[in-house]
Protein backbone atom coordinates (compact mmCIF):
# COMPACT_ATOMS: atom_id res chain seq x y z
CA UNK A 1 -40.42 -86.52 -70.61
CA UNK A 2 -37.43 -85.99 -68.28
CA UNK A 3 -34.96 -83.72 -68.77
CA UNK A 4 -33.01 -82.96 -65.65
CA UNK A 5 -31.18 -85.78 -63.39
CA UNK A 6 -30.10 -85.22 -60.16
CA UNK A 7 -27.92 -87.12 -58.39
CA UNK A 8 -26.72 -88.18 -54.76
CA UNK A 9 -23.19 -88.89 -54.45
CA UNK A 10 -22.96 -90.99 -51.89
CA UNK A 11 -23.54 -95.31 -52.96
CA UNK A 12 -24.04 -93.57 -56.28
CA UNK A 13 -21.24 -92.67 -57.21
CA UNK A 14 -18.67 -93.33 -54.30
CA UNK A 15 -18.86 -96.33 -52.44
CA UNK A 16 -19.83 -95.83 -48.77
CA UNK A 17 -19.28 -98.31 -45.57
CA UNK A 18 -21.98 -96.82 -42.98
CA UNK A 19 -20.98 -99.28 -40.87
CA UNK A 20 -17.42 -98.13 -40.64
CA UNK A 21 -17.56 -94.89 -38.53
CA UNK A 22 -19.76 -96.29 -35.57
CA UNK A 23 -17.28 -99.03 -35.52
CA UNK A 24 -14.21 -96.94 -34.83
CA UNK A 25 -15.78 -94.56 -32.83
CA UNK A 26 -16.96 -97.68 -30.73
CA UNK A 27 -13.17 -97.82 -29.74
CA UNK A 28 -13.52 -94.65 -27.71
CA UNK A 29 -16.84 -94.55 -26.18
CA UNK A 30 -19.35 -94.72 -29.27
CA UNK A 31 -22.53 -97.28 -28.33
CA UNK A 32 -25.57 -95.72 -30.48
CA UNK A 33 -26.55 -92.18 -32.09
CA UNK A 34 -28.11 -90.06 -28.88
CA UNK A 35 -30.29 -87.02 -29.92
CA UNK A 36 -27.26 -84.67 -29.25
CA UNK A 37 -24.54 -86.14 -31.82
CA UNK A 38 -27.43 -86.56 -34.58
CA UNK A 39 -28.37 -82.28 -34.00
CA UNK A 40 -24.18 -82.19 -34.01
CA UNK A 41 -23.88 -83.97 -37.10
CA UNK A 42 -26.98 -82.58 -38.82
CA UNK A 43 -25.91 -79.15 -37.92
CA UNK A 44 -22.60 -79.61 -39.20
CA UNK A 45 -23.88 -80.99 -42.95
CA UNK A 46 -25.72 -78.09 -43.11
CA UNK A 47 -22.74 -75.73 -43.26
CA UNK A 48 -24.34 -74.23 -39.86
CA UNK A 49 -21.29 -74.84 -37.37
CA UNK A 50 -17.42 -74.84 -38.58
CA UNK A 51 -15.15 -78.28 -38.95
CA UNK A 52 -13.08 -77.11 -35.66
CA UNK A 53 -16.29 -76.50 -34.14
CA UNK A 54 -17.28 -80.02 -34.98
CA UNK A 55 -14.39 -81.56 -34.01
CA UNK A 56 -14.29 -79.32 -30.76
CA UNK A 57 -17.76 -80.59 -29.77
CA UNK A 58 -17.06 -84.22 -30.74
CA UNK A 59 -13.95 -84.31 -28.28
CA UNK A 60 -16.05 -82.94 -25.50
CA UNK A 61 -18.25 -85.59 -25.91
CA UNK A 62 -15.46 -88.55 -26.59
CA UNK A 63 -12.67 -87.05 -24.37
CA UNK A 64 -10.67 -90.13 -24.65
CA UNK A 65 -10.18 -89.77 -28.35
CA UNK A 66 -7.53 -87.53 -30.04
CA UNK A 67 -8.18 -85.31 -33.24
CA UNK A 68 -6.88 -87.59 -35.54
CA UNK A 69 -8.46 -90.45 -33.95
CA UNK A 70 -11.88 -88.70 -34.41
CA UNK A 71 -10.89 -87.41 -37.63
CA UNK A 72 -9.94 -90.99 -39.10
CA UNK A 73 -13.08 -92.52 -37.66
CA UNK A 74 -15.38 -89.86 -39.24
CA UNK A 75 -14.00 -90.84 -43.08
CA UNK A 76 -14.11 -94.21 -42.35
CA UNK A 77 -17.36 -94.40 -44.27
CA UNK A 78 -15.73 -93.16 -47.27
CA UNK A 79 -14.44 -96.37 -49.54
CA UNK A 80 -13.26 -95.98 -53.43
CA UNK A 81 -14.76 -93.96 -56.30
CA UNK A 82 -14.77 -96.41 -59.45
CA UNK A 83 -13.72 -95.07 -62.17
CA UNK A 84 -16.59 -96.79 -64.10
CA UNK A 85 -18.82 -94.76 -62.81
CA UNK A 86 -17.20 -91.78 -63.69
CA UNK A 87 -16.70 -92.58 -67.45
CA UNK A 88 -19.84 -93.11 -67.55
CA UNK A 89 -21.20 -89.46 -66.00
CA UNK A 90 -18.84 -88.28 -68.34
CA UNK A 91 -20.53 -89.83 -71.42
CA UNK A 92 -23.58 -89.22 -70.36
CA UNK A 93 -22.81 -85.51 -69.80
CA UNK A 94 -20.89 -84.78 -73.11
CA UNK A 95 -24.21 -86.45 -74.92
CA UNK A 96 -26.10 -83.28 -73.77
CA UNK A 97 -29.49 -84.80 -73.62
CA UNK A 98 -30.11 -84.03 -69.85
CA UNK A 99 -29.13 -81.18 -67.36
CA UNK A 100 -27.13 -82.86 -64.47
CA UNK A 101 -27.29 -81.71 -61.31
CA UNK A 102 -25.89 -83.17 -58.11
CA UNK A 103 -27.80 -82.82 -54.74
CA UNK A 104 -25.31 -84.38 -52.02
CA UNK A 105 -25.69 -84.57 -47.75
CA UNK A 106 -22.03 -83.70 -47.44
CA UNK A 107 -19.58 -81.81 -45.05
CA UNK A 108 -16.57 -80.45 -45.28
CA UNK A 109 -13.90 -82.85 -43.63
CA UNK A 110 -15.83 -85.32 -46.13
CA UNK A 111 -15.47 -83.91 -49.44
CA UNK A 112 -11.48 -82.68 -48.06
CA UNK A 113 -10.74 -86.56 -48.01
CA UNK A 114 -12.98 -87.46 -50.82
CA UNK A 115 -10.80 -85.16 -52.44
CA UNK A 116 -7.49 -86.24 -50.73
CA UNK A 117 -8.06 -89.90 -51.94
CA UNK A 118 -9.26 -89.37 -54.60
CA UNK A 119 -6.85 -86.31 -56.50
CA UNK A 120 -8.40 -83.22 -57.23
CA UNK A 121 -7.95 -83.79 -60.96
CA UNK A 122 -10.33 -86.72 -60.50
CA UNK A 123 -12.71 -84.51 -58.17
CA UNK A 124 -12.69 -81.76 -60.95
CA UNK A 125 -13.36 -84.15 -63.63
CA UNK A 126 -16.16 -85.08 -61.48
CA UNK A 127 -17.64 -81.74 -60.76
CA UNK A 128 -16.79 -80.68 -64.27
CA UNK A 129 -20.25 -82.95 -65.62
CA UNK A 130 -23.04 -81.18 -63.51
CA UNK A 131 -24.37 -77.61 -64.38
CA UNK A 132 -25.00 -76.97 -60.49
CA UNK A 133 -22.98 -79.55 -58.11
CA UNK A 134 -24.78 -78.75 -54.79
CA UNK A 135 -23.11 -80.24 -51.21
CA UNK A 136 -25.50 -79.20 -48.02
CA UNK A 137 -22.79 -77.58 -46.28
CA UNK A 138 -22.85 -75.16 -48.75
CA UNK A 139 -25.95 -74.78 -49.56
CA UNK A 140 -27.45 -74.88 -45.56
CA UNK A 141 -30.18 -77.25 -46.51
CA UNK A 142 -30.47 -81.06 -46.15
CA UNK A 143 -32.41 -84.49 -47.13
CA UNK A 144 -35.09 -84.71 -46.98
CA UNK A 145 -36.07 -81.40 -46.03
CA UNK A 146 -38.35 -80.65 -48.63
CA UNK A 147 -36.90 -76.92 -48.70
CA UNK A 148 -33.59 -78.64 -50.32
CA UNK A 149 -35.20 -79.78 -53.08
CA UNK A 150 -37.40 -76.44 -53.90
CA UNK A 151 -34.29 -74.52 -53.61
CA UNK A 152 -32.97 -76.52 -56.43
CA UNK A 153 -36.09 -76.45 -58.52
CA UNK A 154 -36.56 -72.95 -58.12
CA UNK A 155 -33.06 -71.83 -58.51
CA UNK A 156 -32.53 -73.87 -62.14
CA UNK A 157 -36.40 -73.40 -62.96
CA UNK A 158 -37.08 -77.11 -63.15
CA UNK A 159 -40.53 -78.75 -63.42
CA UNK A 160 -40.45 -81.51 -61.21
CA UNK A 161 -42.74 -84.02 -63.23
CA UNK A 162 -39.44 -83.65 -65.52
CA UNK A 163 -37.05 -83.93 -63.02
CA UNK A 164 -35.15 -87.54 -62.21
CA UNK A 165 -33.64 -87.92 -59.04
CA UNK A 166 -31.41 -90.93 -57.30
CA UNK A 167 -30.67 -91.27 -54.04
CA UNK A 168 -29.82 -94.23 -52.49
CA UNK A 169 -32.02 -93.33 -48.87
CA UNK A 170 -35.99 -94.18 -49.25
CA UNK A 171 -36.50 -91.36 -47.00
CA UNK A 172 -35.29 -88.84 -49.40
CA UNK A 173 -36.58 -90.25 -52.52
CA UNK A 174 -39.70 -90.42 -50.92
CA UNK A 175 -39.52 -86.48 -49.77
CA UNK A 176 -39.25 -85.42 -53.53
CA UNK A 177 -41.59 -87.76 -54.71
CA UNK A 178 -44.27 -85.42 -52.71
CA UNK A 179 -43.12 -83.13 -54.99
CA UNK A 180 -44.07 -84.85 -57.73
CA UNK A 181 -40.24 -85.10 -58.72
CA UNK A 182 -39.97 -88.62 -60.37
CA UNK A 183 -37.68 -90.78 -58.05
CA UNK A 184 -35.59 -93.85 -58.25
CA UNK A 185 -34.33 -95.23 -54.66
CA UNK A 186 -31.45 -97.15 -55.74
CA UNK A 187 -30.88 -100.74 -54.38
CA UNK A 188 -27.25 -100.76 -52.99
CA UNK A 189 -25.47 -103.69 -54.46
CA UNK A 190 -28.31 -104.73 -56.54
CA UNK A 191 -28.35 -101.59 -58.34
CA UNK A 192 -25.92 -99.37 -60.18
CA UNK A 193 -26.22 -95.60 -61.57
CA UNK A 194 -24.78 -96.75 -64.77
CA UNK A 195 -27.89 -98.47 -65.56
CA UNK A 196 -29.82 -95.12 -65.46
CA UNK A 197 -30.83 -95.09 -69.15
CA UNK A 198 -32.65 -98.47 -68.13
CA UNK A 199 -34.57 -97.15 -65.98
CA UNK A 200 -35.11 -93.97 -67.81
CA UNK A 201 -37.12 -95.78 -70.41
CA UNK A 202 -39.66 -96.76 -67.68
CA UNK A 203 -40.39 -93.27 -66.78
């Protein structure tokens, strides 16, 4: 029987465009992800190096862009938050039936404009439905380290064969399926977290 959902944020609940951010930073120099911006980047979601740091390091390596011009191409993958989606988190939390959690490969500059776009009312509203609301950069752990998910388990005492978890990345879904979390990998476009109790019923 499940009782605990947790949930990625990202083509969950906001839309993303991972398309987006290669394409602008293709304007000043970008042509594929080499071994040092992918230890940069997966540094900087896990909370391990500061956002001027980040940005520091990213205008070393793409001298030709400014700050705002690396700044602008890093949200790029950041579209709209339907509202939808949110009335719907917020009806499932006020039922009670489930503890929510949300377990989210995030950064800083990300959830600032997430925010920014967004209103922190909205953002707060948001927050507001999970008992724990976990971003990696705070946390210092990432998908789909399996460490991530213990630390989650462990810290809210969860048994994982009634635990739920969405993400829309196979490769994390499949990290807490070893486990023995119960997993949907949602289908991006095909799929939609609002149809959770759906797929509930299967489990």
């Amino acid at each position: 029987m499940i009782k605990n959902i947790i949930f990625d944020f990202g083509d969950i609940f906001i839309d993303l465009d991972k398309t987006a951010t290669p394409k602008e930073m293709s304007k000043f120099g970008f042509t594929e992800l080499t071994p040092e911006l992918d230890h940069l980047s997966k540094l900087y979601e896990k909370g391990l190096i500061s956002s001027s740091d980040f940005v520091s390091k990213m205008n070393h390596i793409f001298p030709k862009a400014t700050t705002k011009e690396l700044l602008y191409a890093w949200n790029a993958i950041l579209l709209d938050f339907p509202d939808y989606r949110l009335e719907f988190l917020e009806k499932l939390a006020k039922e009670g039936t489930y503890r929510l959690f949300l377990l989210s490969n995030t950064n800083e500059i990300h959830i600032n404009e997430v925010i920014g776009k967004n209103g922190a009312e909205k953002f707060e509203r948001f927050k507001n439905c999970f008992e724990q609301f976990y971003l990696s950069h705070e946390i210092h752990f990432r998908k789909p380290n399996a460490d991530i998910y213990q630390f989650v388990l462990n810290s809210n005492n969860l048994i994982p064969s009634e635990t739920f978890f969405i993400d829309d990345t196979k490769e994390n879904t499949d990290a807490a399926e070893k486990l023995g979390i119960i997993c949907w990998n949602l289908q991006v476009g095909a799929e939609d977290v609002i149809n959770l109790k759906s797929k509930l019923k299967t489990c």
